[in-house]
PDB file of N, CA and C in Angstrom:
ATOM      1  N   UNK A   1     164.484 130.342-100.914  1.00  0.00           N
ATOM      2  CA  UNK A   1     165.287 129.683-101.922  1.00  0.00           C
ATOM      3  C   UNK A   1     166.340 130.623-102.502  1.00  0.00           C
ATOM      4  N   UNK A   2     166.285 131.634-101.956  1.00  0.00           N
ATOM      5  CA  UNK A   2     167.425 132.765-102.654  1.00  0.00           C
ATOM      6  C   UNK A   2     168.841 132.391-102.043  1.00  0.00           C
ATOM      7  N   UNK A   3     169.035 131.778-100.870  1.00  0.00           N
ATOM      8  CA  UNK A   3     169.994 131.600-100.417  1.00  0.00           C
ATOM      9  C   UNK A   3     171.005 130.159-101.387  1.00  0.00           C
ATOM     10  N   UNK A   4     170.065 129.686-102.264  1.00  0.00           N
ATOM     11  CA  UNK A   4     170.435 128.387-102.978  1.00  0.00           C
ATOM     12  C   UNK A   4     171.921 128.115-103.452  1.00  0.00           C
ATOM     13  N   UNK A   5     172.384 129.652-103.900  1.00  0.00           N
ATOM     14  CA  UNK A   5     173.088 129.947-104.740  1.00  0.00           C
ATOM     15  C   UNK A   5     174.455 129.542-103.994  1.00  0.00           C
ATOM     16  N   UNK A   6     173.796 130.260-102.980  1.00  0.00           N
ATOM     17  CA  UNK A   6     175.325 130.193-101.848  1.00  0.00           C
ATOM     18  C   UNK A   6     175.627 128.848-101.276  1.00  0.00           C
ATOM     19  N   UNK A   7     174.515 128.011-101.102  1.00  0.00           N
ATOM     20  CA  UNK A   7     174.469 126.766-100.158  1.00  0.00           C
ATOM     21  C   UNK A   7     175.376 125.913-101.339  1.00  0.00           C
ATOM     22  N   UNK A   8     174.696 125.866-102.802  1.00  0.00           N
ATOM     23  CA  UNK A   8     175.427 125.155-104.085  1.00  0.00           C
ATOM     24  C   UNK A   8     177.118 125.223-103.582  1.00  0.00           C
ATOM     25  N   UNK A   9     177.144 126.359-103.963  1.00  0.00           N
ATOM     26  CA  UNK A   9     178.833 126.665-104.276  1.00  0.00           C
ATOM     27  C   UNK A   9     179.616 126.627-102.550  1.00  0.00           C
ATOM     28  N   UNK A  10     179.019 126.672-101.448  1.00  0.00           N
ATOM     29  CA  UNK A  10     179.693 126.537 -99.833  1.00  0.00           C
ATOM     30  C   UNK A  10     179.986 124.773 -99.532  1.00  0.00           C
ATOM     31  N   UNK A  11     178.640 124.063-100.022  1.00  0.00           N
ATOM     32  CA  UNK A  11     178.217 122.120 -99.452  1.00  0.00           C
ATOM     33  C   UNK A  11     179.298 122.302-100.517  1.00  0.00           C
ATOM     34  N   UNK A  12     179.390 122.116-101.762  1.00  0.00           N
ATOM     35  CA  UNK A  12     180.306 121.897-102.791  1.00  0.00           C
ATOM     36  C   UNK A  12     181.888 122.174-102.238  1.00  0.00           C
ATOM     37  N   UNK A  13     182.170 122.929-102.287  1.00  0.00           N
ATOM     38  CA  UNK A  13     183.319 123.293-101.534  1.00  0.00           C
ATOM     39  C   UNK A  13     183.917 122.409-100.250  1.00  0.00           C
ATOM     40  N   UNK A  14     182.543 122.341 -98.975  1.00  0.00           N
ATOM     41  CA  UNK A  14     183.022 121.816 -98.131  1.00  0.00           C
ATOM     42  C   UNK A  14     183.146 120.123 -98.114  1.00  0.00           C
ATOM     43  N   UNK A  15     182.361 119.450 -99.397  1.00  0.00           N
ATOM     44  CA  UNK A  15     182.910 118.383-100.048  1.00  0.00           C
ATOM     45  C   UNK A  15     183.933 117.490-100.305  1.00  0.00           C
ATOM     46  N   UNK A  16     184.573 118.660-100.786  1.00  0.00           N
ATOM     47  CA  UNK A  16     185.591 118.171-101.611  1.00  0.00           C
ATOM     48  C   UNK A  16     186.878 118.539-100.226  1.00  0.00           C
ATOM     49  N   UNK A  17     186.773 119.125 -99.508  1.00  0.00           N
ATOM     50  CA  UNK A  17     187.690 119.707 -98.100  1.00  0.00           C
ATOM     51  C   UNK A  17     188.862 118.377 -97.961  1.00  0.00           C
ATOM     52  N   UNK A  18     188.113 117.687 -97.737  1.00  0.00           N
ATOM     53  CA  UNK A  18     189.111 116.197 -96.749  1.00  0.00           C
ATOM     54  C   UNK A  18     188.946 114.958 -98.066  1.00  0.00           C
ATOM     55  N   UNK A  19     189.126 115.635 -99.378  1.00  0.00           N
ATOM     56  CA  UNK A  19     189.608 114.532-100.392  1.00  0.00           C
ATOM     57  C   UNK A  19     191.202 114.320-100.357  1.00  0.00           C
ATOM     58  N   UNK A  20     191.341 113.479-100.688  1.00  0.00           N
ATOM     59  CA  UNK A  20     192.875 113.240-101.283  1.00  0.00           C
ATOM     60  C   UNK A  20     193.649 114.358-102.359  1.00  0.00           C
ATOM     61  N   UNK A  21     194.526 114.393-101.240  1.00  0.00           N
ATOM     62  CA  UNK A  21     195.419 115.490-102.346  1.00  0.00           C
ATOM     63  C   UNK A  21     196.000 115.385-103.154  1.00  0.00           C
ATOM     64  N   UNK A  22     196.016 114.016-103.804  1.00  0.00           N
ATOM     65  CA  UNK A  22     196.724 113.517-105.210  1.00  0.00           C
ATOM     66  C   UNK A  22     196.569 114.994-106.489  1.00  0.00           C
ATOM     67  N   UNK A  23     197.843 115.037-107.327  1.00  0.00           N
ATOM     68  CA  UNK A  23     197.604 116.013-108.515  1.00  0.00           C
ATOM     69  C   UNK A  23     196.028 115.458-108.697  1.00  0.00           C
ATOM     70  N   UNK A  24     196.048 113.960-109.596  1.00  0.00           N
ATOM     71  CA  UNK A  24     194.469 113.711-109.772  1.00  0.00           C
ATOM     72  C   UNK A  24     193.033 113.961-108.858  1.00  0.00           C
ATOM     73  N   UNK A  25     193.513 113.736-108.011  1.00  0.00           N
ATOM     74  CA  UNK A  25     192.332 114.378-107.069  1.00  0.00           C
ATOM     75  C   UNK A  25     191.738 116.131-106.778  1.00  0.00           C
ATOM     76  N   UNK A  26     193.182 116.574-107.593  1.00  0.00           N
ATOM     77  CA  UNK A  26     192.990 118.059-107.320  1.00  0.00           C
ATOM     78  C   UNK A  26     192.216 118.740-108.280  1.00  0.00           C
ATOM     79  N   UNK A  27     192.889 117.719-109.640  1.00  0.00           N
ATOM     80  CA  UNK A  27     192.093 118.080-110.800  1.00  0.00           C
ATOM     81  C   UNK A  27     190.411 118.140-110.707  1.00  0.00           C
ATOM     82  N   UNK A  28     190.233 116.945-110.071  1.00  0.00           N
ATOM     83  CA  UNK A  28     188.862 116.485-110.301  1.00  0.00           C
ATOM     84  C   UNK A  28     187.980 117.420-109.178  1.00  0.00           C
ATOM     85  N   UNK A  29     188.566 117.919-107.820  1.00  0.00           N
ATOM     86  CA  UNK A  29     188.019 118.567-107.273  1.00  0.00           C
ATOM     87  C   UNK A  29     187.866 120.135-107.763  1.00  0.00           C
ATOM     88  N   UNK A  30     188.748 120.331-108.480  1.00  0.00           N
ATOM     89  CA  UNK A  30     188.523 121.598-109.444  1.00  0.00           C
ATOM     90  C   UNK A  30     187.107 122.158-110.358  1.00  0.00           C
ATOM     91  N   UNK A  31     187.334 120.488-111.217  1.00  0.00           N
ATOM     92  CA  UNK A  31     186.355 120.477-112.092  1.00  0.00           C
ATOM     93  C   UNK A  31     185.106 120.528-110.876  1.00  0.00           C
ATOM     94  N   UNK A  32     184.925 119.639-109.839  1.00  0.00           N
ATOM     95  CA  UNK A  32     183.737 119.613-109.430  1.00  0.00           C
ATOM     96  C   UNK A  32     183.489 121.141-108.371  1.00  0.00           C
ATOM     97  N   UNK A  33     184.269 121.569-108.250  1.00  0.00           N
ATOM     98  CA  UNK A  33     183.856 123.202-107.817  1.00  0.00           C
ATOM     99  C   UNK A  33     183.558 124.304-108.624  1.00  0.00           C
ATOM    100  N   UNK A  34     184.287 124.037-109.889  1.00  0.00           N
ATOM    101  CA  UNK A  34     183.930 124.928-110.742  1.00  0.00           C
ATOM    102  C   UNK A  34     182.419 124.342-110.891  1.00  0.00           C
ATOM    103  N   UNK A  35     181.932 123.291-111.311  1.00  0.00           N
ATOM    104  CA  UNK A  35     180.718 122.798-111.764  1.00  0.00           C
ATOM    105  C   UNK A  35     179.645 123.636-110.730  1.00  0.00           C
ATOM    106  N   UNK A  36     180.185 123.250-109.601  1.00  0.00           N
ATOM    107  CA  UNK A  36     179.050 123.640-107.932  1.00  0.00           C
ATOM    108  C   UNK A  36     178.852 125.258-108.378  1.00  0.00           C
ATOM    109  N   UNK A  37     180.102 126.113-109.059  1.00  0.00           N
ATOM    110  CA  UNK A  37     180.229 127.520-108.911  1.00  0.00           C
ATOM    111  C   UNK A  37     179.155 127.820-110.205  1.00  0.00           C
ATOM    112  N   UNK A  38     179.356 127.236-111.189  1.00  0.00           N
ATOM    113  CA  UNK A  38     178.366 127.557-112.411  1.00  0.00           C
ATOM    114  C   UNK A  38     176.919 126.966-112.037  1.00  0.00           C
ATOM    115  N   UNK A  39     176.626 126.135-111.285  1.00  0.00           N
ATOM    116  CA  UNK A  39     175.235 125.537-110.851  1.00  0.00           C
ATOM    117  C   UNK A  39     174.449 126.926-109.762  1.00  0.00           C
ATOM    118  N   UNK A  40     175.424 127.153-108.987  1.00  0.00           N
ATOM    119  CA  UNK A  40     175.574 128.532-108.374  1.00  0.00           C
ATOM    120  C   UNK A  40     174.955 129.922-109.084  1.00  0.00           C
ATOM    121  N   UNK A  41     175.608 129.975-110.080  1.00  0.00           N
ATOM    122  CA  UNK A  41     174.884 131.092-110.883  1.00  0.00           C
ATOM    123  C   UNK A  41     174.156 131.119-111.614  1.00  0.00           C
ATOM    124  N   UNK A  42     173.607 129.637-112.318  1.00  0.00           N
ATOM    125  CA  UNK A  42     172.659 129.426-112.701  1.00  0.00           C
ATOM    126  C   UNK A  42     171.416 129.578-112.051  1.00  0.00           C
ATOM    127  N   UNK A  43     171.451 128.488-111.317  1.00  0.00           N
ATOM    128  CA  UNK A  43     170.348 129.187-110.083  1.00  0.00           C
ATOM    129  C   UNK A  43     170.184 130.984-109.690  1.00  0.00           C
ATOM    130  N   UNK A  44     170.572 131.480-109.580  1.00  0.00           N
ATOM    131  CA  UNK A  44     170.757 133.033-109.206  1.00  0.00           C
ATOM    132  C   UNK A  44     170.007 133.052-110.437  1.00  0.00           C
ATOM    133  N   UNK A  45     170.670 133.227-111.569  1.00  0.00           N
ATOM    134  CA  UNK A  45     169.559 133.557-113.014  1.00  0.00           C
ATOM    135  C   UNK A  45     168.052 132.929-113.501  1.00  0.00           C
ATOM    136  N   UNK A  46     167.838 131.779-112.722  1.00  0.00           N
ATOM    137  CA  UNK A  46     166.590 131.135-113.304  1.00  0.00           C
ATOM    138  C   UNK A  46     166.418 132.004-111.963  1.00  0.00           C
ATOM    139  N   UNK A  47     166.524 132.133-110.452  1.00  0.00           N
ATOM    140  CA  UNK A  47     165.523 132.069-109.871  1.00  0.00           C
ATOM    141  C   UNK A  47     164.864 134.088-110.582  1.00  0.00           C
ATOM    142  N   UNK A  48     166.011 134.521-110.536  1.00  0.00           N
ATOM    143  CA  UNK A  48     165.560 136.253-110.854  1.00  0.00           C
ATOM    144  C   UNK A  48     164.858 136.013-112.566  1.00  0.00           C
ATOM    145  N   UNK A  49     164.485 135.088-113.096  1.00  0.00           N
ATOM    146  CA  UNK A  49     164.156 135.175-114.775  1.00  0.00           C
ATOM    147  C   UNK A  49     162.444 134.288-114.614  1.00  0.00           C
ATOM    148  N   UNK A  50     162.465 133.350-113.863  1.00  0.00           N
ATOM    149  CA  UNK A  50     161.800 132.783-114.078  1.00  0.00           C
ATOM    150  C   UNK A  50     160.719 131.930-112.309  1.00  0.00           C
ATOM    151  N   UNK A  51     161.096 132.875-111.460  1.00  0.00           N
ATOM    152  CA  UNK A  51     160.168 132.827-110.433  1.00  0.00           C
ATOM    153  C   UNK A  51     160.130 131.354-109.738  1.00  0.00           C
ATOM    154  N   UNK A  52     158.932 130.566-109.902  1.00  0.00           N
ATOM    155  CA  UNK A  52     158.106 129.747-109.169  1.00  0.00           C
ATOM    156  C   UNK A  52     158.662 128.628-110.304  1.00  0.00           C
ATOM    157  N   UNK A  53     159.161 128.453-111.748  1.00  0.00           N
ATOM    158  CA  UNK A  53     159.756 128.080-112.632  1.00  0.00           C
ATOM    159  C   UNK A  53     161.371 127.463-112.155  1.00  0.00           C
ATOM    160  N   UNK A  54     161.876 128.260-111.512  1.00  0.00           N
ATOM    161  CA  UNK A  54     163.410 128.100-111.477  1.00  0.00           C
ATOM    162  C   UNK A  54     163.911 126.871-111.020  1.00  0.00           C
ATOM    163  N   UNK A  55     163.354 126.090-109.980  1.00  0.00           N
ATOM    164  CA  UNK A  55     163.518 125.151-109.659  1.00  0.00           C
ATOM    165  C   UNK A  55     163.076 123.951-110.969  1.00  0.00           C
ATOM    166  N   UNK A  56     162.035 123.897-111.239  1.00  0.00           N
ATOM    167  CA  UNK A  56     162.153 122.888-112.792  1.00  0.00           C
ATOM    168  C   UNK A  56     163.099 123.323-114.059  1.00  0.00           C
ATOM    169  N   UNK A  57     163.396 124.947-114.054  1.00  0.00           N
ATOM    170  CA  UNK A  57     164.280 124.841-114.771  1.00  0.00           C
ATOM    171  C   UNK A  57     166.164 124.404-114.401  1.00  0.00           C
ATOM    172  N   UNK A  58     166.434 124.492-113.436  1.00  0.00           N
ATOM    173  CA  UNK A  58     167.330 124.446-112.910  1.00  0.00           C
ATOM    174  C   UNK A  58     167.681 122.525-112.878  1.00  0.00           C
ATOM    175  N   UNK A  59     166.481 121.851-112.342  1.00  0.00           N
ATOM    176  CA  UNK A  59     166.886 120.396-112.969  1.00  0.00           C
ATOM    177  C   UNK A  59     166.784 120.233-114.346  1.00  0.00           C
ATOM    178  N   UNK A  60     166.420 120.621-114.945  1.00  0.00           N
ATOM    179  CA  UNK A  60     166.640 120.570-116.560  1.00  0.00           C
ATOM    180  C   UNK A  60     167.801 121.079-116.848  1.00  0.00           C
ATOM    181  N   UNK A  61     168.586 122.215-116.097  1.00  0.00           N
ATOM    182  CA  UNK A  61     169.800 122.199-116.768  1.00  0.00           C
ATOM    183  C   UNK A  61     171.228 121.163-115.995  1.00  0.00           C
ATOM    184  N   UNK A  62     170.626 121.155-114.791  1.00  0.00           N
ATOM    185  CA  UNK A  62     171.605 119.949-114.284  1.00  0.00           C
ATOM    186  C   UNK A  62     171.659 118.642-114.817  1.00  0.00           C
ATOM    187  N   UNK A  63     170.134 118.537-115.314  1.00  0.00           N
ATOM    188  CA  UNK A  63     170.383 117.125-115.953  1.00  0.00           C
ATOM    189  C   UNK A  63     170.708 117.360-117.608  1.00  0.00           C
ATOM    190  N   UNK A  64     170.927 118.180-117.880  1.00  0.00           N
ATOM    191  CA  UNK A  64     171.553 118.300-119.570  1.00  0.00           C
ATOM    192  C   UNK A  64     173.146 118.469-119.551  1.00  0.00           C
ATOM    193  N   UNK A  65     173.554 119.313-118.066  1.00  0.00           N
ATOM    194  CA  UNK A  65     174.786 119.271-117.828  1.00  0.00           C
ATOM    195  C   UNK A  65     175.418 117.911-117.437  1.00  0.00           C
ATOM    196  N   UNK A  66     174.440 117.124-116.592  1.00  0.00           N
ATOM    197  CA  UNK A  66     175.216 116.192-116.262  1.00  0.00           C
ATOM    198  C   UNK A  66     175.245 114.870-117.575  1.00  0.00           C
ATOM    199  N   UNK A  67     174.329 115.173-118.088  1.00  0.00           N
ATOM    200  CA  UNK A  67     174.421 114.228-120.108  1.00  0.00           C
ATOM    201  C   UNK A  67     175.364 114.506-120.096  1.00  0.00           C
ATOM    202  N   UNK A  68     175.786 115.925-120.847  1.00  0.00           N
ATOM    203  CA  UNK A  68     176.637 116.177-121.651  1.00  0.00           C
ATOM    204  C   UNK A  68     178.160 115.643-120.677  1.00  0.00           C
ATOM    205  N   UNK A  69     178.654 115.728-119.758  1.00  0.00           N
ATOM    206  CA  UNK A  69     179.639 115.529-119.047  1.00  0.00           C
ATOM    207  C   UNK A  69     179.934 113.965-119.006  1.00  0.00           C
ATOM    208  N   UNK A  70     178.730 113.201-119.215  1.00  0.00           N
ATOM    209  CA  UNK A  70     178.923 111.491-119.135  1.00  0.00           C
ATOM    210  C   UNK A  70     179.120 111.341-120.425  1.00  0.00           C
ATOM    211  N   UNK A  71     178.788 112.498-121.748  1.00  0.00           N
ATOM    212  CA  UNK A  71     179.004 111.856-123.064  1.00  0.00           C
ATOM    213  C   UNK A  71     180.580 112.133-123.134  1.00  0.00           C
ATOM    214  N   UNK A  72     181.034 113.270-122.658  1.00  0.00           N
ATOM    215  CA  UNK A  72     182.537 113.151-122.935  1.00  0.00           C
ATOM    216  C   UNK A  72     183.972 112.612-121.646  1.00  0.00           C
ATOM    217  N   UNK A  73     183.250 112.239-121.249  1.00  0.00           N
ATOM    218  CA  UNK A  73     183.737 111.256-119.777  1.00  0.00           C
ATOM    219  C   UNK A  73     184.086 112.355-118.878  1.00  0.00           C
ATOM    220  N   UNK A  74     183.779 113.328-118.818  1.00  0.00           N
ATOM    221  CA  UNK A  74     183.983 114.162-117.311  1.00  0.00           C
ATOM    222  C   UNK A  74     183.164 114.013-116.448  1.00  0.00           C
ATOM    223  N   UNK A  75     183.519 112.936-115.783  1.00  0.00           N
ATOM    224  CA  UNK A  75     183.383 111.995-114.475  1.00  0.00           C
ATOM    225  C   UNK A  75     183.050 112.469-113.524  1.00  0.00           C
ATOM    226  N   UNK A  76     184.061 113.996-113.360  1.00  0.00           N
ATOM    227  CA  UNK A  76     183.606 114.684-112.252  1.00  0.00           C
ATOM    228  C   UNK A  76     182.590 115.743-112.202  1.00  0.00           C
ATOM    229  N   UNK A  77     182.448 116.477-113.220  1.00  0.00           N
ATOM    230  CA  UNK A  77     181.177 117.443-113.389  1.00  0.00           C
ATOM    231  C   UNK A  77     179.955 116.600-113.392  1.00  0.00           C
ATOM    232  N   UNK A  78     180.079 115.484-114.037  1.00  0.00           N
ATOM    233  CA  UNK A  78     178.650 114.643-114.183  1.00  0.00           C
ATOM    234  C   UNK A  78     178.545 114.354-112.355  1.00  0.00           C
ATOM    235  N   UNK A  79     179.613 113.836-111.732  1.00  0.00           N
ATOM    236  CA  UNK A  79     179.070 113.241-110.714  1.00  0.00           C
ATOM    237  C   UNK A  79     178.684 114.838-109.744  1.00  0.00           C
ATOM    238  N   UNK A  80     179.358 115.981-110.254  1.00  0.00           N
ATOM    239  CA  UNK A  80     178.945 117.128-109.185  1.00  0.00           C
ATOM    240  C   UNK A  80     177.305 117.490-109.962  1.00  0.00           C
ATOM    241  N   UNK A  81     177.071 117.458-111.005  1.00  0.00           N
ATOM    242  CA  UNK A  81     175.958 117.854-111.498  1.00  0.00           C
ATOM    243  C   UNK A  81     174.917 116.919-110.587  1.00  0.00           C
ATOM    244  N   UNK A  82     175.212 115.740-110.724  1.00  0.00           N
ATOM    245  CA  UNK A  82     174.314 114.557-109.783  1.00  0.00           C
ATOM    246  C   UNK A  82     173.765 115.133-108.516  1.00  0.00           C
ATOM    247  N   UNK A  83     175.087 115.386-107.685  1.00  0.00           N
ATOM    248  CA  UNK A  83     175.066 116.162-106.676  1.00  0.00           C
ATOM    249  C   UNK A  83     174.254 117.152-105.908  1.00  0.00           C
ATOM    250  N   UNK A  84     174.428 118.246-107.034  1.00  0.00           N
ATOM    251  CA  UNK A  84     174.056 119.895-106.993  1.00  0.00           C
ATOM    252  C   UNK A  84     172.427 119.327-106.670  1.00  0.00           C
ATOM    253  N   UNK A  85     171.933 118.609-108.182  1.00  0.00           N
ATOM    254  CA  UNK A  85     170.480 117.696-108.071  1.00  0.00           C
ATOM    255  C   UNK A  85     169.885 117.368-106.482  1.00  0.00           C
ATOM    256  N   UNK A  86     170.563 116.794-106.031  1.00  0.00           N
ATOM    257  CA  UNK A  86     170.438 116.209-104.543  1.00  0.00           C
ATOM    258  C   UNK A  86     169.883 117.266-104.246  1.00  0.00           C
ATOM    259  N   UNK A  87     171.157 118.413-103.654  1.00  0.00           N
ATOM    260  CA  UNK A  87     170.992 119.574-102.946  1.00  0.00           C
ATOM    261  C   UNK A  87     169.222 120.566-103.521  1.00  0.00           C
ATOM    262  N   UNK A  88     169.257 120.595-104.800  1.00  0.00           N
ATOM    263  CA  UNK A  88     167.937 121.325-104.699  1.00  0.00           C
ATOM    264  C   UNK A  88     166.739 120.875-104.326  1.00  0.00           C
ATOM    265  N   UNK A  89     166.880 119.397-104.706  1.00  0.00           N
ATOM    266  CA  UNK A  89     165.731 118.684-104.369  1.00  0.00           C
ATOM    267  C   UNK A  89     165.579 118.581-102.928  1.00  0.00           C
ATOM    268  N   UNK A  90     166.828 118.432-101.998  1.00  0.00           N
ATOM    269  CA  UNK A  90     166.373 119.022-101.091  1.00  0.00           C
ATOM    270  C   UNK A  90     166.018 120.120-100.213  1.00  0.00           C
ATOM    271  N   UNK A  91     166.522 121.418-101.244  1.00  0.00           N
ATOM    272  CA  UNK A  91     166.051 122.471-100.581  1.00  0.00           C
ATOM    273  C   UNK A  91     164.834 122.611-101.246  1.00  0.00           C
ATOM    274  N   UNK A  92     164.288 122.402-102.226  1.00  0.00           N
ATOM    275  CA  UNK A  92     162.990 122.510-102.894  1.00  0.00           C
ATOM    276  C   UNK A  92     162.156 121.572-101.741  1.00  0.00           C
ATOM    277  N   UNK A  93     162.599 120.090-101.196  1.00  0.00           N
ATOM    278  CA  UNK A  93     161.646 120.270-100.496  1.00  0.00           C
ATOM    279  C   UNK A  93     161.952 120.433 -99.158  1.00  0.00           C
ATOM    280  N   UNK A  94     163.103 121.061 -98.489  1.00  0.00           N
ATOM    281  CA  UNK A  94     162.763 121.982 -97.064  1.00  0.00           C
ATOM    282  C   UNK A  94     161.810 123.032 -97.167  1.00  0.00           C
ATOM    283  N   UNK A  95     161.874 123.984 -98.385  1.00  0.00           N
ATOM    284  CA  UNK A  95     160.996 125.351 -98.469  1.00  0.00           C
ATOM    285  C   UNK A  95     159.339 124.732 -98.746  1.00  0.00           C
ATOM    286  N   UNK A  96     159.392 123.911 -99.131  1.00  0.00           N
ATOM    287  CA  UNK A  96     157.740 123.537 -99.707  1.00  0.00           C
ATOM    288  C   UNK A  96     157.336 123.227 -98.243  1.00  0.00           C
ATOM    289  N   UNK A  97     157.964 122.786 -97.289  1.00  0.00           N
ATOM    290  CA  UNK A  97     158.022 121.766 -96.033  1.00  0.00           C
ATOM    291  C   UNK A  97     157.543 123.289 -95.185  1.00  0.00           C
ATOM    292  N   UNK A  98     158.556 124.521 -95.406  1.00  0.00           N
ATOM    293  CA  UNK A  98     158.125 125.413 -94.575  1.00  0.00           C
ATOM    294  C   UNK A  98     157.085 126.334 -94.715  1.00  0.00           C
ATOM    295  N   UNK A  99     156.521 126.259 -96.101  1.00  0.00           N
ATOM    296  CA  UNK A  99     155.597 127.532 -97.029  1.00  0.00           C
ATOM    297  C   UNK A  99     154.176 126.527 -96.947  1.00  0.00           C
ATOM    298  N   UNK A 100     154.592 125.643 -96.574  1.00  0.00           N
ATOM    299  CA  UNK A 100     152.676 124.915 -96.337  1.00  0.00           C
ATOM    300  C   UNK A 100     152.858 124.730 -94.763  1.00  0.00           C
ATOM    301  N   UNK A 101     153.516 125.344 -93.726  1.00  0.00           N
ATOM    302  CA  UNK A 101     153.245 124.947 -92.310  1.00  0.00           C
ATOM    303  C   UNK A 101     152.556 126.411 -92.054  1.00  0.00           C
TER     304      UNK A 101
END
């Protein structure tokens, strides 16, 4: 799961690749890379602070990030926060998938 950090902020990136290049679209792909890049280092800090923890803490902060982003209509961090969610849950369960074989 150490590699998390990188997979966040690379899938994120390669996402947003073949969106529309509208100014608006650029904006929003901004916001949602910056979001992927701070989900990125978050992870890095729960996993080195808090071990076997990091993964429950890490949806607790995606899902407080992605609140707070639907309370002030940033559309796009909420929907990358959604996202990022996906991604751990499924690397949380590829590694569980490989650490019990």
């Amino acid at each position: 799961m150490a590699k998390l950090a990188g997979w966040i902020g690379n899938e994120g990136t390669l996402a947003l690749i073949n969106r529309d290049p509208s100014p608006a679209k650029l904006r929003e792909a901004r916001q949602k890379v910056m979001t992927f890049a701070l989900a990125s280092a978050r992870w890095t800090e729960f996993a080195a602070q808090h071990g076997d923890l990091a993964a429950e803490r890490m949806r607790l902060w995606l899902d407080a990030t992605e609140a707070r982003a639907t309370q002030r209509g940033a559309t796009a961090r909420a929907e990358a926060a959604a996202q990022a969610r996906t991604w751990l849950a499924e690397c949380v369960a590829a590694h569980s998938t490989r650490t019990s074989d």
